[in-house]
C-alpha atoms as a PDB file:
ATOM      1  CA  UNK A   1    -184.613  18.050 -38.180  1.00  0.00           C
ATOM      2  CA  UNK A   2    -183.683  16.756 -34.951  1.00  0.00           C
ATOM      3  CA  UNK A   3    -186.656  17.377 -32.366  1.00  0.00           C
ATOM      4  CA  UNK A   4    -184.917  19.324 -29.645  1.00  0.00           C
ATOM      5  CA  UNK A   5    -183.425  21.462 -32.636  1.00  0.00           C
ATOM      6  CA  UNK A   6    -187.169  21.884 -33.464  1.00  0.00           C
ATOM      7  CA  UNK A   7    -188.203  23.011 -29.982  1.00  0.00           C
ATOM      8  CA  UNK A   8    -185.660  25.407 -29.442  1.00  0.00           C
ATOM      9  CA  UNK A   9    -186.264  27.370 -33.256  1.00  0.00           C
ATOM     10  CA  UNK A  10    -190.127  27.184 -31.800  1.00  0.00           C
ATOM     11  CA  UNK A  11    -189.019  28.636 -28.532  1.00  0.00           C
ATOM     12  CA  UNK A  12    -186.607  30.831 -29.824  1.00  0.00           C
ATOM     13  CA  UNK A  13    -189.390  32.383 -32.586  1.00  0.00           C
ATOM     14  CA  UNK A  14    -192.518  32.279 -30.635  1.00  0.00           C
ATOM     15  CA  UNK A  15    -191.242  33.938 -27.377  1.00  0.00           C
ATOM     16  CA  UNK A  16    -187.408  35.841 -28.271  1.00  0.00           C
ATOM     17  CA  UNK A  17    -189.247  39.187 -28.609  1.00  0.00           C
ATOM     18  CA  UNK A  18    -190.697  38.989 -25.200  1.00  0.00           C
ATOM     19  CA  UNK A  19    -188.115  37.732 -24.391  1.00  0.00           C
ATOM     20  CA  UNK A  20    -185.704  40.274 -25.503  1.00  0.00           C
ATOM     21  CA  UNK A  21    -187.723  43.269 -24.534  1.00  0.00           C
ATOM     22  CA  UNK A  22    -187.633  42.284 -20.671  1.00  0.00           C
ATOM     23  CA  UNK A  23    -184.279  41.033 -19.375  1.00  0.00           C
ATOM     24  CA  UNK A  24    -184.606  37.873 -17.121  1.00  0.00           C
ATOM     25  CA  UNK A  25    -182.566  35.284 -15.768  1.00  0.00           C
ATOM     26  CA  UNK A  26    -183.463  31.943 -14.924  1.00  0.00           C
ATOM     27  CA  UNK A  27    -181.392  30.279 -12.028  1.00  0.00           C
ATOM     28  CA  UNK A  28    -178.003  28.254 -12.463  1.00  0.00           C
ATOM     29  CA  UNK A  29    -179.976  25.152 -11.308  1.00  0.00           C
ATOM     30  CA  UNK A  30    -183.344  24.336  -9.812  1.00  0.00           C
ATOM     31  CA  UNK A  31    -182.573  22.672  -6.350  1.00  0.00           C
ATOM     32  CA  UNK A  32    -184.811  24.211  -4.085  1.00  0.00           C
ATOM     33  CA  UNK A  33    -187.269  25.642  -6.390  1.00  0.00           C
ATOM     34  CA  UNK A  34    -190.875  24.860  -6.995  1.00  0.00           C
ATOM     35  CA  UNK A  35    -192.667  25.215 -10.374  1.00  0.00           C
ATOM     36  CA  UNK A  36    -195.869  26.068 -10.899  1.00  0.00           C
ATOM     37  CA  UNK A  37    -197.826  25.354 -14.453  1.00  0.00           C
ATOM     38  CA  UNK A  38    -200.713  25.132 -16.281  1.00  0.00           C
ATOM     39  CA  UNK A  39    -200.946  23.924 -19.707  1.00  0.00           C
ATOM     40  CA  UNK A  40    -202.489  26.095 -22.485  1.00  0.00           C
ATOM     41  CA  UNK A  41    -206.046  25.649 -22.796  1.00  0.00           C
ATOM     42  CA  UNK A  42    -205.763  25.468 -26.625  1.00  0.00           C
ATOM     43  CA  UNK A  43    -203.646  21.834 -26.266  1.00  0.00           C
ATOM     44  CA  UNK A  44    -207.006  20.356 -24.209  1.00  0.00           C
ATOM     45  CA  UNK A  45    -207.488  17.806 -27.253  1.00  0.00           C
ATOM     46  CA  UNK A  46    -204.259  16.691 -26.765  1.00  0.00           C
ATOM     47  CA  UNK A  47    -203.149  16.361 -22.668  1.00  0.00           C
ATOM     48  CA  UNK A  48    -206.104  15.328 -19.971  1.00  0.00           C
ATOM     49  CA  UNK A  49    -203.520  17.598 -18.115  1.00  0.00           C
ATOM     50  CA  UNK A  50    -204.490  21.029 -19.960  1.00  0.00           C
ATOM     51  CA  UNK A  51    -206.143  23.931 -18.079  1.00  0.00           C
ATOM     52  CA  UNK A  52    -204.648  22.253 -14.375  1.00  0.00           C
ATOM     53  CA  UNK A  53    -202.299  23.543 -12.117  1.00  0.00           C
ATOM     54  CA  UNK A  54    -199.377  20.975 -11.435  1.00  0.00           C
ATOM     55  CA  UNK A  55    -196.348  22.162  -9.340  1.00  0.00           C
ATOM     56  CA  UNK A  56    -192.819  20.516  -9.645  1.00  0.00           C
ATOM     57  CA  UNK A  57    -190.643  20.980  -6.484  1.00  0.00           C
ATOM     58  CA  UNK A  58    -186.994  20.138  -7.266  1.00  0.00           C
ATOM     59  CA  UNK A  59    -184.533  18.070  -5.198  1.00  0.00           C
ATOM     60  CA  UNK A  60    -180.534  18.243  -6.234  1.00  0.00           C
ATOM     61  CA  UNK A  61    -181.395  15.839  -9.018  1.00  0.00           C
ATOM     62  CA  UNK A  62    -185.175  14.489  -8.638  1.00  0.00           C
ATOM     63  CA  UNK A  63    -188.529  15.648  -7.995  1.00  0.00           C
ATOM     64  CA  UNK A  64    -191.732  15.580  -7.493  1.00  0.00           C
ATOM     65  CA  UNK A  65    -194.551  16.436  -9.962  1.00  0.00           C
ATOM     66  CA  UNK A  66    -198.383  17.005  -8.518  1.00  0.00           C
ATOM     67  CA  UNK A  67    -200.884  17.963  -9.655  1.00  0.00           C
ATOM     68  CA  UNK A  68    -203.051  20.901  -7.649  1.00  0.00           C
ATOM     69  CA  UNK A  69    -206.496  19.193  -8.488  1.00  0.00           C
ATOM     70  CA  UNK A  70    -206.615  15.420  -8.142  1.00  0.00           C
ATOM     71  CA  UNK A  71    -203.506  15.159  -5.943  1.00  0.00           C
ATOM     72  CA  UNK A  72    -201.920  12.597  -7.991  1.00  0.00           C
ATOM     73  CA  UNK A  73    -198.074  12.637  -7.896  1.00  0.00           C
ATOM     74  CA  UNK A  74    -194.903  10.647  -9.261  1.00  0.00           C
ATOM     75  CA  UNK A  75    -191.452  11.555  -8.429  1.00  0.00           C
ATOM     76  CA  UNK A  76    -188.553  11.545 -11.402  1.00  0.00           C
ATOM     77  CA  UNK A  77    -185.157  12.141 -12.090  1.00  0.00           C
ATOM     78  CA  UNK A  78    -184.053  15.284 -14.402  1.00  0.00           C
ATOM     79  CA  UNK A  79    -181.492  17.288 -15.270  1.00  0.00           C
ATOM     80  CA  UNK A  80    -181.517  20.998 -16.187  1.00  0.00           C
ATOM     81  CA  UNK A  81    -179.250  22.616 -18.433  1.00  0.00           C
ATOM     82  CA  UNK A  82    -179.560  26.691 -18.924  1.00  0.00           C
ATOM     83  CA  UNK A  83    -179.048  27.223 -22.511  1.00  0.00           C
ATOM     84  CA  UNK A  84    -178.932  30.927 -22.745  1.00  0.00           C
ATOM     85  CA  UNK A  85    -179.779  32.861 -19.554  1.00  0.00           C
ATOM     86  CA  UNK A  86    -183.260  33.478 -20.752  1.00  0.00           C
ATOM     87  CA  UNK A  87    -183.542  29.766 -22.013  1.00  0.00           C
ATOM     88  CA  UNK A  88    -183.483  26.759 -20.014  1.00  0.00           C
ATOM     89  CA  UNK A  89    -184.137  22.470 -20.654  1.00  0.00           C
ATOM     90  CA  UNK A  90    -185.514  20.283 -18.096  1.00  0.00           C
ATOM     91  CA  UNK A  91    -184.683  16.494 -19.717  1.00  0.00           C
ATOM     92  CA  UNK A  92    -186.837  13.839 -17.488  1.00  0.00           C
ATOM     93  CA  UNK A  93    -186.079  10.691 -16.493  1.00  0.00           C
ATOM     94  CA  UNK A  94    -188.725   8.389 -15.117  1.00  0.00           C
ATOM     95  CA  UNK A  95    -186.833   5.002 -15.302  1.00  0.00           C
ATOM     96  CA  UNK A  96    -184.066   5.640 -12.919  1.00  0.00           C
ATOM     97  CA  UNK A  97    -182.522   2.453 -14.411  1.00  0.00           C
ATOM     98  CA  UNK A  98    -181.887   2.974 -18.006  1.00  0.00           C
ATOM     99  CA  UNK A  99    -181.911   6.984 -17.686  1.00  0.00           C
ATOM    100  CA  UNK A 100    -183.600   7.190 -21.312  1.00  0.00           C
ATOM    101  CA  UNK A 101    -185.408  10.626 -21.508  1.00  0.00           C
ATOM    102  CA  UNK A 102    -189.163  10.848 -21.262  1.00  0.00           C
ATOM    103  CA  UNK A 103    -189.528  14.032 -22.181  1.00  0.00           C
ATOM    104  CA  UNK A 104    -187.969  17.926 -22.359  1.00  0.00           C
ATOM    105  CA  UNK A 105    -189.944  20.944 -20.893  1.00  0.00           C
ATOM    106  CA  UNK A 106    -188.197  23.644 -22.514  1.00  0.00           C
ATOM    107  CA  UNK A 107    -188.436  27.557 -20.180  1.00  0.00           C
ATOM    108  CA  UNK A 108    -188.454  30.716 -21.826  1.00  0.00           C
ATOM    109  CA  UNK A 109    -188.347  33.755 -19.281  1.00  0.00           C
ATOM    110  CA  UNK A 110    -190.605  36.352 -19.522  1.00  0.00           C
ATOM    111  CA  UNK A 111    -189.375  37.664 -16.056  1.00  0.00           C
ATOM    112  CA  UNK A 112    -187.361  36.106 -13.772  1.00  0.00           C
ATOM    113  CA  UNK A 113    -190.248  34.273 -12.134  1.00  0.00           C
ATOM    114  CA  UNK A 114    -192.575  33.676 -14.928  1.00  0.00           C
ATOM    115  CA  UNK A 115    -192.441  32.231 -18.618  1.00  0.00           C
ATOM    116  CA  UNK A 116    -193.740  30.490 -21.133  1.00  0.00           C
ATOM    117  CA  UNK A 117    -193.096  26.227 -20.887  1.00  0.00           C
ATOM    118  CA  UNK A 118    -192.902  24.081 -23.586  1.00  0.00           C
ATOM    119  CA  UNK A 119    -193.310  20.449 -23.365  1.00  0.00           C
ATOM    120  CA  UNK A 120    -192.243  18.144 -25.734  1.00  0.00           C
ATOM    121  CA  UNK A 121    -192.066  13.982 -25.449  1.00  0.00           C
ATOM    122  CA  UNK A 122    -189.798  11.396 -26.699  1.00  0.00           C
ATOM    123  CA  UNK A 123    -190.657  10.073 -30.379  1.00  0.00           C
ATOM    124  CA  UNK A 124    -190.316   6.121 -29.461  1.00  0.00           C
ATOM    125  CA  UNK A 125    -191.337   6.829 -26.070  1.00  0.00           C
ATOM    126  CA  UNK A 126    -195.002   6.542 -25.253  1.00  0.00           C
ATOM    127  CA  UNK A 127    -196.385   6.423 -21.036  1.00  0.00           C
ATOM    128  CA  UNK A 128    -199.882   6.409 -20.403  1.00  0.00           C
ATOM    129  CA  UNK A 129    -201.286   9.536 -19.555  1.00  0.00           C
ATOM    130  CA  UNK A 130    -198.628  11.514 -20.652  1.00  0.00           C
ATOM    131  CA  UNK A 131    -199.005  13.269 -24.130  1.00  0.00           C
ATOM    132  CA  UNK A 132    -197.690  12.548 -27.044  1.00  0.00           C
ATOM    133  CA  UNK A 133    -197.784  15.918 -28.671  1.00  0.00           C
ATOM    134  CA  UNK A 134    -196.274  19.140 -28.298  1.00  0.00           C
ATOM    135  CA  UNK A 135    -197.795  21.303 -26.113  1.00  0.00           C
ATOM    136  CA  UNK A 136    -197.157  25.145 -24.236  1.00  0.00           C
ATOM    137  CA  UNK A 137    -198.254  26.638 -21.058  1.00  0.00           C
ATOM    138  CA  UNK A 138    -196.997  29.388 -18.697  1.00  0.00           C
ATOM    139  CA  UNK A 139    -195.181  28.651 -15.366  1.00  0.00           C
ATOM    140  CA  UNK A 140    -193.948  30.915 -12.161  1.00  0.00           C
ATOM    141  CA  UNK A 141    -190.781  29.709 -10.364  1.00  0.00           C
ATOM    142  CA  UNK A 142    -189.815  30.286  -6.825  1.00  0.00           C
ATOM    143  CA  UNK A 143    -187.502  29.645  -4.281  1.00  0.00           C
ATOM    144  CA  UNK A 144    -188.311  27.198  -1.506  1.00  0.00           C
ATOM    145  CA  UNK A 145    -188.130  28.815   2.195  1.00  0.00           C
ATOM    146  CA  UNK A 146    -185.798  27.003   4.098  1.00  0.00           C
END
């Protein structure tokens, strides 16, 4: 089965009656928002990354990922795609040249400001520090002040 095929029957299962039972609506695109996750603590074995904050603040078509405890950041390219309006994939791009995807956060609304995230990488594509497995967390999502 293809993977993002996987990861959206996953999403779809795990989180739908949540889901269902509380109407939300993520936004049309994610310029000017910041996200704000943690990784589950349960998927510590498997991402250096799990139990600390990192916050995403999207440009038009880029932004910036940082984490909230050592500070470290690298900026990317994505592109977001709302599947269903409770459903939403974030494909990222860290070679600007080629544009192959690194990896796909998939959202799943629990609200229209918080959700469950699921990350999942690239088969054939492996960058150090970055997991290789599948992993969850929970986000919030706001709007920038301008």
């Amino acid at each position: 089965m293809n993977n993002w095929v996987r990861l959206l029957f996953i999403a779809l299962v795990f989180f739908h009656v949540e889901a269902v039972s509380k109407q939300c609506n993520l936004p049309q695109n994610l310029e000017n928002y910041t996200l704000l996750f943690r990784i589950s603590g349960m998927s510590y074995k498997v991402s250096p990354d799990a139990m600390v904050f990192r916050e995403l603040s999207f440009l038009k078509y880029s932004f910036e990922d940082k984490s909230l405890v050592t500070g470290k950041h690298f900026k990317a390219k994505y592109r977001y795609q709302l599947f269903t309006p409770d459903v939403a994939f974030i494909d990222v791009y860290r070679d600007e040249i080629s544009m192959v995807r690194q990896y796909r956060n998939v959202l799943v609304c629990q609200s229209d400001f918080i959700g469950q995230l699921i990350y999942t990488p690239e088969m054939n594509i492996s960058i150090p520090g970055v997991s290789k497995s599948q992993i969850t967390g929970k986000y919030i999502l706001r709007k920038h002040k301008n």
